[in-house]
Protein backbone atom coordinates (compact mmCIF):
# COMPACT_ATOMS: atom_id res chain seq x y z
CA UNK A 1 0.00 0.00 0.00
CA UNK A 2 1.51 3.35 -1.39
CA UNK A 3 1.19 6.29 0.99
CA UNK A 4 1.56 9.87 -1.34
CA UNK A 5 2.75 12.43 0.91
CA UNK A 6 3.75 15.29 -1.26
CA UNK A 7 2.74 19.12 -1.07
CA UNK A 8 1.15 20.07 -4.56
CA UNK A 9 0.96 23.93 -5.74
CA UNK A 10 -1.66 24.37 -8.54
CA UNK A 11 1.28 26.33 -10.48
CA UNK A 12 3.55 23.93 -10.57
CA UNK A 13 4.93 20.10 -10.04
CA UNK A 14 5.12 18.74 -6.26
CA UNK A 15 7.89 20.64 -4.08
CA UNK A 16 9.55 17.77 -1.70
CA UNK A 17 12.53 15.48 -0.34
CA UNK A 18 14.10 12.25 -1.91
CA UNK A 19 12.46 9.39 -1.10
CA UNK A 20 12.90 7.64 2.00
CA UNK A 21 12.35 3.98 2.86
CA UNK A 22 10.54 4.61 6.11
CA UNK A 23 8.29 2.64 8.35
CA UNK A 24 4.49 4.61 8.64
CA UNK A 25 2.79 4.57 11.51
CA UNK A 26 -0.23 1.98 10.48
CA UNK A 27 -2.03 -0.80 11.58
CA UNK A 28 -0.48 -3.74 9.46
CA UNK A 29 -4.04 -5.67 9.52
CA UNK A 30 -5.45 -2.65 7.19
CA UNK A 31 -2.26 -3.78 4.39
CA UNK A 32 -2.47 -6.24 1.78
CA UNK A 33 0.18 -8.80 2.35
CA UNK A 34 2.80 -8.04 -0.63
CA UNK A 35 6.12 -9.50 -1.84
CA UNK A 36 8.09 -7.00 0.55
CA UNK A 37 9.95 -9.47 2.97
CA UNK A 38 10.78 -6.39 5.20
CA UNK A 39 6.99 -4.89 5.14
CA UNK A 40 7.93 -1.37 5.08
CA UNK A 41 5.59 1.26 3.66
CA UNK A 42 7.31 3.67 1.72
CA UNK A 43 6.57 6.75 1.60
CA UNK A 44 6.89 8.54 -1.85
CA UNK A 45 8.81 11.51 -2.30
CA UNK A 46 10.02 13.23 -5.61
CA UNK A 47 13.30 15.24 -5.90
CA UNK A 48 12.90 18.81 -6.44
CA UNK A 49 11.06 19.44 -9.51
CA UNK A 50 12.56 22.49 -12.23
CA UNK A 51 9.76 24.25 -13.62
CA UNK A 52 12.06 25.92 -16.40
CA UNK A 53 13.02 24.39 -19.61
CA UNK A 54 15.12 21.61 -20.14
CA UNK A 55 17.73 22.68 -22.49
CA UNK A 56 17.62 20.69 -26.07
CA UNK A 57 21.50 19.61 -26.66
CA UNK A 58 22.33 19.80 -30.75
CA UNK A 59 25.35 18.70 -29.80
CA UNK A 60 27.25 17.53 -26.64
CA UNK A 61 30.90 18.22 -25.58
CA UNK A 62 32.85 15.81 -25.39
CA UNK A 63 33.95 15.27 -21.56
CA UNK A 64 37.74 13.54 -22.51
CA UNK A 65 39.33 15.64 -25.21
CA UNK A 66 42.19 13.81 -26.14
CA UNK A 67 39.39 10.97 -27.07
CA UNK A 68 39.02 12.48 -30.31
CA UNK A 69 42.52 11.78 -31.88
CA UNK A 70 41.82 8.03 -30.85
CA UNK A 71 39.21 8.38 -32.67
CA UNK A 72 41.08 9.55 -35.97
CA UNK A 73 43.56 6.51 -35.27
CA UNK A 74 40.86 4.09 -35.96
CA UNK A 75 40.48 4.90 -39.30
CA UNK A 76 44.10 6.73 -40.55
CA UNK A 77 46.55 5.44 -38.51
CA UNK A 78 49.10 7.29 -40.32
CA UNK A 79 47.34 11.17 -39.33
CA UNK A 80 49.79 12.94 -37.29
CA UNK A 81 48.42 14.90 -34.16
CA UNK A 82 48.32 18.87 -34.10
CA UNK A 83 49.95 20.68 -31.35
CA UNK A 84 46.26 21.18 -29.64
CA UNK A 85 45.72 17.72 -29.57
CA UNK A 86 49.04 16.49 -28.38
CA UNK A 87 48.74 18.87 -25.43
CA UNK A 88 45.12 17.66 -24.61
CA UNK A 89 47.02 13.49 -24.65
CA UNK A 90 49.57 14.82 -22.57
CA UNK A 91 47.59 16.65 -20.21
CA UNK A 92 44.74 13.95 -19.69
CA UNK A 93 48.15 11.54 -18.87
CA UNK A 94 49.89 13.81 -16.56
CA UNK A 95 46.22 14.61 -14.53
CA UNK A 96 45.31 10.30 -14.41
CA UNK A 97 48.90 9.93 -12.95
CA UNK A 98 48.93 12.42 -10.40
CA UNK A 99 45.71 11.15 -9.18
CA UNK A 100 46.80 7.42 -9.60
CA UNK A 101 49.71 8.46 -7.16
CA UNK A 102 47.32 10.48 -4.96
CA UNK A 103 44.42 9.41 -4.38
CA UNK A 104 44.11 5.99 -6.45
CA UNK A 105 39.81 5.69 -5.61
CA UNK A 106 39.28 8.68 -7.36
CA UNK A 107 41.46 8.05 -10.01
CA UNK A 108 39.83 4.57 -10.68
CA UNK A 109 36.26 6.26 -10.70
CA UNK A 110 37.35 8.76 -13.26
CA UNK A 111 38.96 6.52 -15.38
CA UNK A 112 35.90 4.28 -15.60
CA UNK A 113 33.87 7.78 -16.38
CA UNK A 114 35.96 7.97 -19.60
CA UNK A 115 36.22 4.38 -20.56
CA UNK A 116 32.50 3.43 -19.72
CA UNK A 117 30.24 5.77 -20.81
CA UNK A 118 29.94 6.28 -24.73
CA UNK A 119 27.05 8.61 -24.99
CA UNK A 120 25.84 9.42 -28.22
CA UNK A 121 27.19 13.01 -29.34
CA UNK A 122 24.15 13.92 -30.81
CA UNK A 123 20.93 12.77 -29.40
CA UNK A 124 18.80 10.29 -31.84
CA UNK A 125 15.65 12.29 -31.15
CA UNK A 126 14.60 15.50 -31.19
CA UNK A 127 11.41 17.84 -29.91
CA UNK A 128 8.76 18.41 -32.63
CA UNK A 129 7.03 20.75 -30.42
CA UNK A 130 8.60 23.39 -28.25
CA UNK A 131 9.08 21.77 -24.34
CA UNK A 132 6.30 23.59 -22.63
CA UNK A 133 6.46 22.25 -18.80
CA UNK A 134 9.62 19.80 -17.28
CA UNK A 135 8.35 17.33 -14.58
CA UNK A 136 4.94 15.17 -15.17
CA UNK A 137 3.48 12.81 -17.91
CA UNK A 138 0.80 14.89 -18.14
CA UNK A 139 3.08 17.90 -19.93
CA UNK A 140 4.80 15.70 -21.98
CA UNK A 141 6.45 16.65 -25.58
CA UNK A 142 6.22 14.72 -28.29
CA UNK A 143 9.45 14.01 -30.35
CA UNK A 144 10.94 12.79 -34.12
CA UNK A 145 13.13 9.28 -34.12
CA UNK A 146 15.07 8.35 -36.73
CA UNK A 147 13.17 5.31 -37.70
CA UNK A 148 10.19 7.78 -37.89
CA UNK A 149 8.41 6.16 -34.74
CA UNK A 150 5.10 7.87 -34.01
CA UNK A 151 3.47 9.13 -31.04
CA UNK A 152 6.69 9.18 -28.80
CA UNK A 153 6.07 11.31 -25.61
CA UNK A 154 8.97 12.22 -23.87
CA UNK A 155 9.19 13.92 -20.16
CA UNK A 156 11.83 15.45 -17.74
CA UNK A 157 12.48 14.37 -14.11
CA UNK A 158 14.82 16.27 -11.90
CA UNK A 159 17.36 13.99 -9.91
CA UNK A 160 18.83 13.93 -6.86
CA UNK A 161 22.17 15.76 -8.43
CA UNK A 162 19.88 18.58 -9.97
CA UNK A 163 19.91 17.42 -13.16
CA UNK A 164 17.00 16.36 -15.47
CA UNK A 165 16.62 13.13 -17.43
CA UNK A 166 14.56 12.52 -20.15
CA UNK A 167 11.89 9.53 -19.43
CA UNK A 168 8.95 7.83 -21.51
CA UNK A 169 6.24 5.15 -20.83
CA UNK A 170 4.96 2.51 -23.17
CA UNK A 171 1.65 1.60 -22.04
CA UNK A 172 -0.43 -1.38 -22.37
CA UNK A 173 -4.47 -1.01 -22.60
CA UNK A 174 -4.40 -3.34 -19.32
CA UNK A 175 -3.75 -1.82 -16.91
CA UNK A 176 -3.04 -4.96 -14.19
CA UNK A 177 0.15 -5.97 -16.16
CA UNK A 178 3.51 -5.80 -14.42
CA UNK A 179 5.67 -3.07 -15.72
CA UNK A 180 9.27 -2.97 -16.75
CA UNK A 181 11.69 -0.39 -15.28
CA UNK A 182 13.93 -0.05 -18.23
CA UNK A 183 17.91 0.67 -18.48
CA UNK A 184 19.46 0.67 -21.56
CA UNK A 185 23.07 -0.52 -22.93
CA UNK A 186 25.68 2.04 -23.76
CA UNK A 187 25.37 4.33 -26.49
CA UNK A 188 21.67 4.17 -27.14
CA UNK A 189 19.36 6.56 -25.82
CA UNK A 190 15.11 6.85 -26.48
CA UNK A 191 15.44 7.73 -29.90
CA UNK A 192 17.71 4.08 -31.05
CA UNK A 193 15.26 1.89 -28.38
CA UNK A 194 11.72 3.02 -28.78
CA UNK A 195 10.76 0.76 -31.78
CA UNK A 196 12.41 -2.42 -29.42
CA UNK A 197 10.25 -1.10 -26.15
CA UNK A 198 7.48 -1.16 -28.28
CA UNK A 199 7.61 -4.13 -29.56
CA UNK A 200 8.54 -5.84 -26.14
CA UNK A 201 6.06 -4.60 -24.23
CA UNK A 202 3.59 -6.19 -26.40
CA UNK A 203 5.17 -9.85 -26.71
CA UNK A 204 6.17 -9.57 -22.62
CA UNK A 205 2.13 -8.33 -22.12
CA UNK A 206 3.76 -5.43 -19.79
CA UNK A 207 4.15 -1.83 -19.67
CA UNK A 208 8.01 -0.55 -19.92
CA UNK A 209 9.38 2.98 -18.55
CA UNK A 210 12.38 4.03 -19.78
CA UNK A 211 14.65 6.37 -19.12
CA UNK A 212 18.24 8.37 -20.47
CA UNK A 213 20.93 8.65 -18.30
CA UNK A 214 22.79 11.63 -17.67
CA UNK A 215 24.68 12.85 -20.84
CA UNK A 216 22.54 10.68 -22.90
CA UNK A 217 19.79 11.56 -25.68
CA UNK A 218 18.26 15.08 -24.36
CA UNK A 219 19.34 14.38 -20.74
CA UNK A 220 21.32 17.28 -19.15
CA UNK A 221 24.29 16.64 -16.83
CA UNK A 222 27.78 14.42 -17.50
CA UNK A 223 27.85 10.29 -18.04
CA UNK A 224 29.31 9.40 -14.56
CA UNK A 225 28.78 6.57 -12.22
CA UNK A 226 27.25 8.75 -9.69
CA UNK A 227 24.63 10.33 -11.74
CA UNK A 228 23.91 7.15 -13.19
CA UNK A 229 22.74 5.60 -9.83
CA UNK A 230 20.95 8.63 -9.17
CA UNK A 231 19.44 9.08 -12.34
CA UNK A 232 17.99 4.87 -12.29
CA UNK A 233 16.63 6.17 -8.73
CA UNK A 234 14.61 9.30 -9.96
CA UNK A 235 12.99 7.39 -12.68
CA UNK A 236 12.01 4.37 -10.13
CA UNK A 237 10.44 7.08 -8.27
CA UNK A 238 9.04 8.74 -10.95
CA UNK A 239 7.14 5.25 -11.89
CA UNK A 240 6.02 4.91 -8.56
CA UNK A 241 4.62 8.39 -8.06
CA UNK A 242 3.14 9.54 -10.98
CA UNK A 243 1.71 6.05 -12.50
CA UNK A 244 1.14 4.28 -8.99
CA UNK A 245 2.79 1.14 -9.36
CA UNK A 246 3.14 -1.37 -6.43
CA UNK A 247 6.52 -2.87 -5.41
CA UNK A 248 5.05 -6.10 -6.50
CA UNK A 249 4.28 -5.26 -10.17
CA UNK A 250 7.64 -3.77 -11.06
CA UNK A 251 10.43 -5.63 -12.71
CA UNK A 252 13.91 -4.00 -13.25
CA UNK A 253 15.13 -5.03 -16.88
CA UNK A 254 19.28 -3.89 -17.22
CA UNK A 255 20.98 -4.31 -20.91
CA UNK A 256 24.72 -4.20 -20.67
CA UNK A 257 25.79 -1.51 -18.92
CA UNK A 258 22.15 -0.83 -17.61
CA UNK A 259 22.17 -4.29 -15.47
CA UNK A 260 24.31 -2.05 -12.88
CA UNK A 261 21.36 0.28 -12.81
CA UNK A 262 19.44 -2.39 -12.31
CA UNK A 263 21.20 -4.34 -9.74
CA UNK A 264 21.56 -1.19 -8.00
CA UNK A 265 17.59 -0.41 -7.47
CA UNK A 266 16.84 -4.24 -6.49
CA UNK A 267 19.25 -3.84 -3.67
CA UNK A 268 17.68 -0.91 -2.96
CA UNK A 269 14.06 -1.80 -3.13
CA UNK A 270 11.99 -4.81 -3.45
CA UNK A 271 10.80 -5.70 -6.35
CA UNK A 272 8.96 -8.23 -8.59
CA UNK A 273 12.17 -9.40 -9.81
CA UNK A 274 15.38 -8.57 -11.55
CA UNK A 275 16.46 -9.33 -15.09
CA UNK A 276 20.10 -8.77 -16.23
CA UNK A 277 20.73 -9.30 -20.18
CA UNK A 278 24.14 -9.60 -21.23
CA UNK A 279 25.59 -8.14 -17.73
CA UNK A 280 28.52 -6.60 -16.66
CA UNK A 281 30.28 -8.74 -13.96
CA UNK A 282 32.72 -5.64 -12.77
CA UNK A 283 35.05 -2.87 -14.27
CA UNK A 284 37.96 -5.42 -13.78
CA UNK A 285 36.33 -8.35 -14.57
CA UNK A 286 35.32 -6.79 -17.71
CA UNK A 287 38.89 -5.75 -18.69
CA UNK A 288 40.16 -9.09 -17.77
CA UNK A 289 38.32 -10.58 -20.28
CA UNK A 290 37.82 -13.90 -18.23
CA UNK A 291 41.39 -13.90 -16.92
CA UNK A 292 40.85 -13.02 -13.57
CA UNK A 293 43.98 -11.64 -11.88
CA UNK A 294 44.77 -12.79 -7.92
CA UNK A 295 42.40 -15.92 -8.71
CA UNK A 296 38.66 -16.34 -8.60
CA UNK A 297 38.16 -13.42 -5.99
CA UNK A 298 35.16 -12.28 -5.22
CA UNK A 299 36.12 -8.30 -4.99
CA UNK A 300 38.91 -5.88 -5.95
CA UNK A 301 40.17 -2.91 -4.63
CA UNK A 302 38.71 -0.08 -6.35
CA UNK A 303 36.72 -1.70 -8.18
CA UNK A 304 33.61 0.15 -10.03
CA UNK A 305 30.43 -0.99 -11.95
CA UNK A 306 30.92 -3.90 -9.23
CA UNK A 307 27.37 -6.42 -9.77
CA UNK A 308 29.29 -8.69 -8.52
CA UNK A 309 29.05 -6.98 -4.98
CA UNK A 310 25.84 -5.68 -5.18
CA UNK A 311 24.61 -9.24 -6.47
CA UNK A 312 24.70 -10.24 -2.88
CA UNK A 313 22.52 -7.76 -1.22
CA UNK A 314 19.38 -8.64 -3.69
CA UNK A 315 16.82 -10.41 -2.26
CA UNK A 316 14.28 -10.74 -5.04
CA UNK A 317 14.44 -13.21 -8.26
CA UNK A 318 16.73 -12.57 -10.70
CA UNK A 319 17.45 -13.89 -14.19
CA UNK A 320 20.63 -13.79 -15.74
CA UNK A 321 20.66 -14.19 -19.62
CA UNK A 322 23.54 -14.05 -21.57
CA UNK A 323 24.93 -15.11 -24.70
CA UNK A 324 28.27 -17.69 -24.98
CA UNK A 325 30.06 -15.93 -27.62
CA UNK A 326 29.72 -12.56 -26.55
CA UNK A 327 33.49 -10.91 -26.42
CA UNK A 328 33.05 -7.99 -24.90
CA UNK A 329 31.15 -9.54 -21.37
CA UNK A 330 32.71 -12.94 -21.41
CA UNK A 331 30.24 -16.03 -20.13
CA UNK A 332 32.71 -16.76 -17.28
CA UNK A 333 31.55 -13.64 -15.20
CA UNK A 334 27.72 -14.25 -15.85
CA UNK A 335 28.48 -18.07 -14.38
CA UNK A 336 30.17 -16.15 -11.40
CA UNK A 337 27.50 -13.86 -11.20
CA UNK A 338 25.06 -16.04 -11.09
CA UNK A 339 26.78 -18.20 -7.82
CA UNK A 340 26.72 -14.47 -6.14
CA UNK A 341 23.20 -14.51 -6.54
CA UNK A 342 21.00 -15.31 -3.24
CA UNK A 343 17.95 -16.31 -5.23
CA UNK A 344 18.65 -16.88 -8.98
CA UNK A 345 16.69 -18.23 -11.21
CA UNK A 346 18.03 -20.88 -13.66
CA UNK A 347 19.93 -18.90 -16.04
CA UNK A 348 19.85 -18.43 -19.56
CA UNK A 349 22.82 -19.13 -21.61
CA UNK A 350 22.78 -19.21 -25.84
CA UNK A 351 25.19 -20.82 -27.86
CA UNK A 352 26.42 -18.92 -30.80
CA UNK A 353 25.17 -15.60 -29.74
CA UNK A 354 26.87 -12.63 -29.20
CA UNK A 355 26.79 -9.14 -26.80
CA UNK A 356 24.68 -7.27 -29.27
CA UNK A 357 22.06 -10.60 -30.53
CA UNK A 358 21.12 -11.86 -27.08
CA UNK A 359 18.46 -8.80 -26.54
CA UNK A 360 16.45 -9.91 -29.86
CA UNK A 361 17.24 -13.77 -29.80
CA UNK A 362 13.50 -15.54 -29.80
CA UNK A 363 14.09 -17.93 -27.47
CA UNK A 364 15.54 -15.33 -25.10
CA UNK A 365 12.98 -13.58 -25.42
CA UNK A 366 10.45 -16.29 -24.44
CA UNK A 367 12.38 -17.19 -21.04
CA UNK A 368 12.12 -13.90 -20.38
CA UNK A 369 8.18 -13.65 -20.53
CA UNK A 370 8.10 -17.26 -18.31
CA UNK A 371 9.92 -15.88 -15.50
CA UNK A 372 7.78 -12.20 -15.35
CA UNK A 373 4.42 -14.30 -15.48
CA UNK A 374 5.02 -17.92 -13.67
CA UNK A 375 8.92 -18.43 -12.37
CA UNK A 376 9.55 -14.97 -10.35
CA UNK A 377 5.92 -15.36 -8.36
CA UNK A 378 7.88 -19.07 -7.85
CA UNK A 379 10.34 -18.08 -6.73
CA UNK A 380 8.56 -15.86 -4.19
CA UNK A 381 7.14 -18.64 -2.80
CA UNK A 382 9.93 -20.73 -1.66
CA UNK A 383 11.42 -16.95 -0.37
CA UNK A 384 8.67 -17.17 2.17
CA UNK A 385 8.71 -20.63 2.65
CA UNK A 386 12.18 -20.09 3.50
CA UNK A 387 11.62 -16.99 5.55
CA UNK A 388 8.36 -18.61 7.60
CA UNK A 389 11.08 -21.93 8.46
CA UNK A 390 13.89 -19.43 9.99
CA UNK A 391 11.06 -18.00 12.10
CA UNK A 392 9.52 -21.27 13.58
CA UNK A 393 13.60 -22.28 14.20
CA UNK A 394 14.26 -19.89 16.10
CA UNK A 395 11.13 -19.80 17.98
């Protein structure tokens, strides 16, 4: 049961706090028994809304400058680097090795800024109509894809680090199916995945909210591994304040990059359950290709984009699905994953598929619709089983 507490001006979006998992003062009788094995009621509160305009990027800056001579390398080798760019190389080294020397946790987390996030330099949609209001559904703007998808209604949601992503909802005429809390791989945004949410949500029978991280599509802000946790964070609150979803009807859905995302809210919250496609194990792990250094250990100092880690702390169902000949996540950390994994259901590993297949592979896609609709509510089940046996133990 969803308690709304917010303060709402007629002029304007709600004024409040972050949300807070707290306990209400209630009498548990009145509450439907849910999924939640801690039984908290949470208490719904929006970050700050901006009432002013988002601002439309044409183009964004590119964060790493000496990035763009590696980027001449890959196609003429033989190009020889102007005076501008060779002091932008040299500088970016000097700065990474006085902070290596320094203060090597920060140096790690800006490293994996750089290397992780490719965000598209120009977003892959674009406003038809002028953005009239930033912060509800209900002033939404519609916008122009490449692949000329109609009717796509995109909003703004202010974060926790002031900045506003862009967001949009695929609905389903039912409105009792489960819905899908969306995070995308690298380098898409809205504009390159509508056409797939669409035609997801209508083979999985759910709704799917999506959302663009930070530097992404029209999303203000930098790609960083902070604002990405607190951008995945704004939009699970968005979906829970503005559409009124229960903790039992959402499922987190992570591509890639956007299974950290994921992870990261179904540690935070409970959930329906959690699906990782084609996940990243850790920043090391994925650099290591397989070849783990220091043996098969289960962290690493300084390590970032760590599911590995936050595997341990969910406490919902999760499916892992992955393909075997994908080189740029290798299989052997989704197998290690999955042993991290306090309740996992029986993964989903295809031969001859690769990082970028796995997503639109039929069969995939069919385990994928068993375990929202029959193996997650399963799994639930032997959770509380489990859960009522401790309690009679220790009684």
């Amino acid at each position: 049961m969803d308690l709304l507490k917010t303060s709402e001006k007629a002029d304007g979006p709600p004024k409040s706090e972050l949300l807070s998992p707290v306990s209400a003062s209630t009498s548990w009788s009145l509450l439907p028994k849910g999924i939640n094995p801690n039984r908290f009621v949470y208490v719904i509160r929006l970050p700050k809304q901006k009432p002013t305009k988002p601002v439309i990027v044409e183009m964004r800056k590119e964060t790493w400058r000496s990035r763009k001579w590696m980027e001449r390398f890959q196609t003429e080798k033989d190009v020889p680097l102007t005076h501008r760019e060779r002091c932008h190389l040299y500088g970016d080294i000097c700065l990474d090795t006085v902070w290596v020397l320094c203060c090597p946790p920060c140096s790690t987390v800006g490293l994996a800024n750089k290397f992780a996030f490719s965000a598209p330099k120009k977003a892959n949609y674009w406003p038809l109509t002028p953005p009239e209001y930033a912060g509800n559904p209900w002033d939404s703007t519609v916008v122009g894809t490449l692949d000329l998808s109609s009717n796509v209604r995109v909003f703004w949601v202010s974060t926790s680090k002031g900045t506003r992503i862009a967001c949009t909802y695929v609905p389903l005429p039912q409105s009792s199916a489960p819905v899908i809390l969306f995070s995308h791989s690298n380098a898409d945004d809205i504009g390159t995945i509508i056409r797939h949410l669409r035609l997801m949500s209508r083979i999985l029978y759910c709704h799917i909210f999506a959302y663009d991280y930070s530097g992404y599509g029209l999303s203000e802000g930098e790609a960083s591994i902070k604002n990405l946790y607190s951008d995945c964070e704004a939009a699970y609150l968005a979906l829970r304040f503005y559409y009124g979803f229960n903790q039992d009807d959402i499922i987190f859905y992570g591509a890639s990059l956007g299974s950290v995302a994921a992870a990261h809210l179904a540690a935070k919250y409970s959930c329906k359950g959690l699906i990782m496609m084609a996940s990243v194990p850790s920043g090391i792990r994925l650099l290591c290709r397989g070849e783990l250094p220091f043996g098969q250990r289960e962290t690493f100092p300084f390590d970032v984009l760590d599911n590995v880690t936050l595997a341990k702390k969910i406490r919902c169902p999760v499916l892992v699905v992955h393909g075997e000949d994908d080189q740029l996540c290798v299989i052997e950390g989704a197998r290690f994953l999955v042993k991290q994994l306090p309740f996992p259901a029986p993964p989903a590993f295809y031969k001859d598929v690769g990082h970028n297949e796995v997503e639109l592979f039929r069969l995939a896609t069919m385990r994928i619709s068993h375990f929202i609709h029959s193996e997650a509510f399963n799994i639930w089940v032997m959770i509380h089983e489990q859960n009522a046996e401790k309690k009679t133990s220790m009684k």
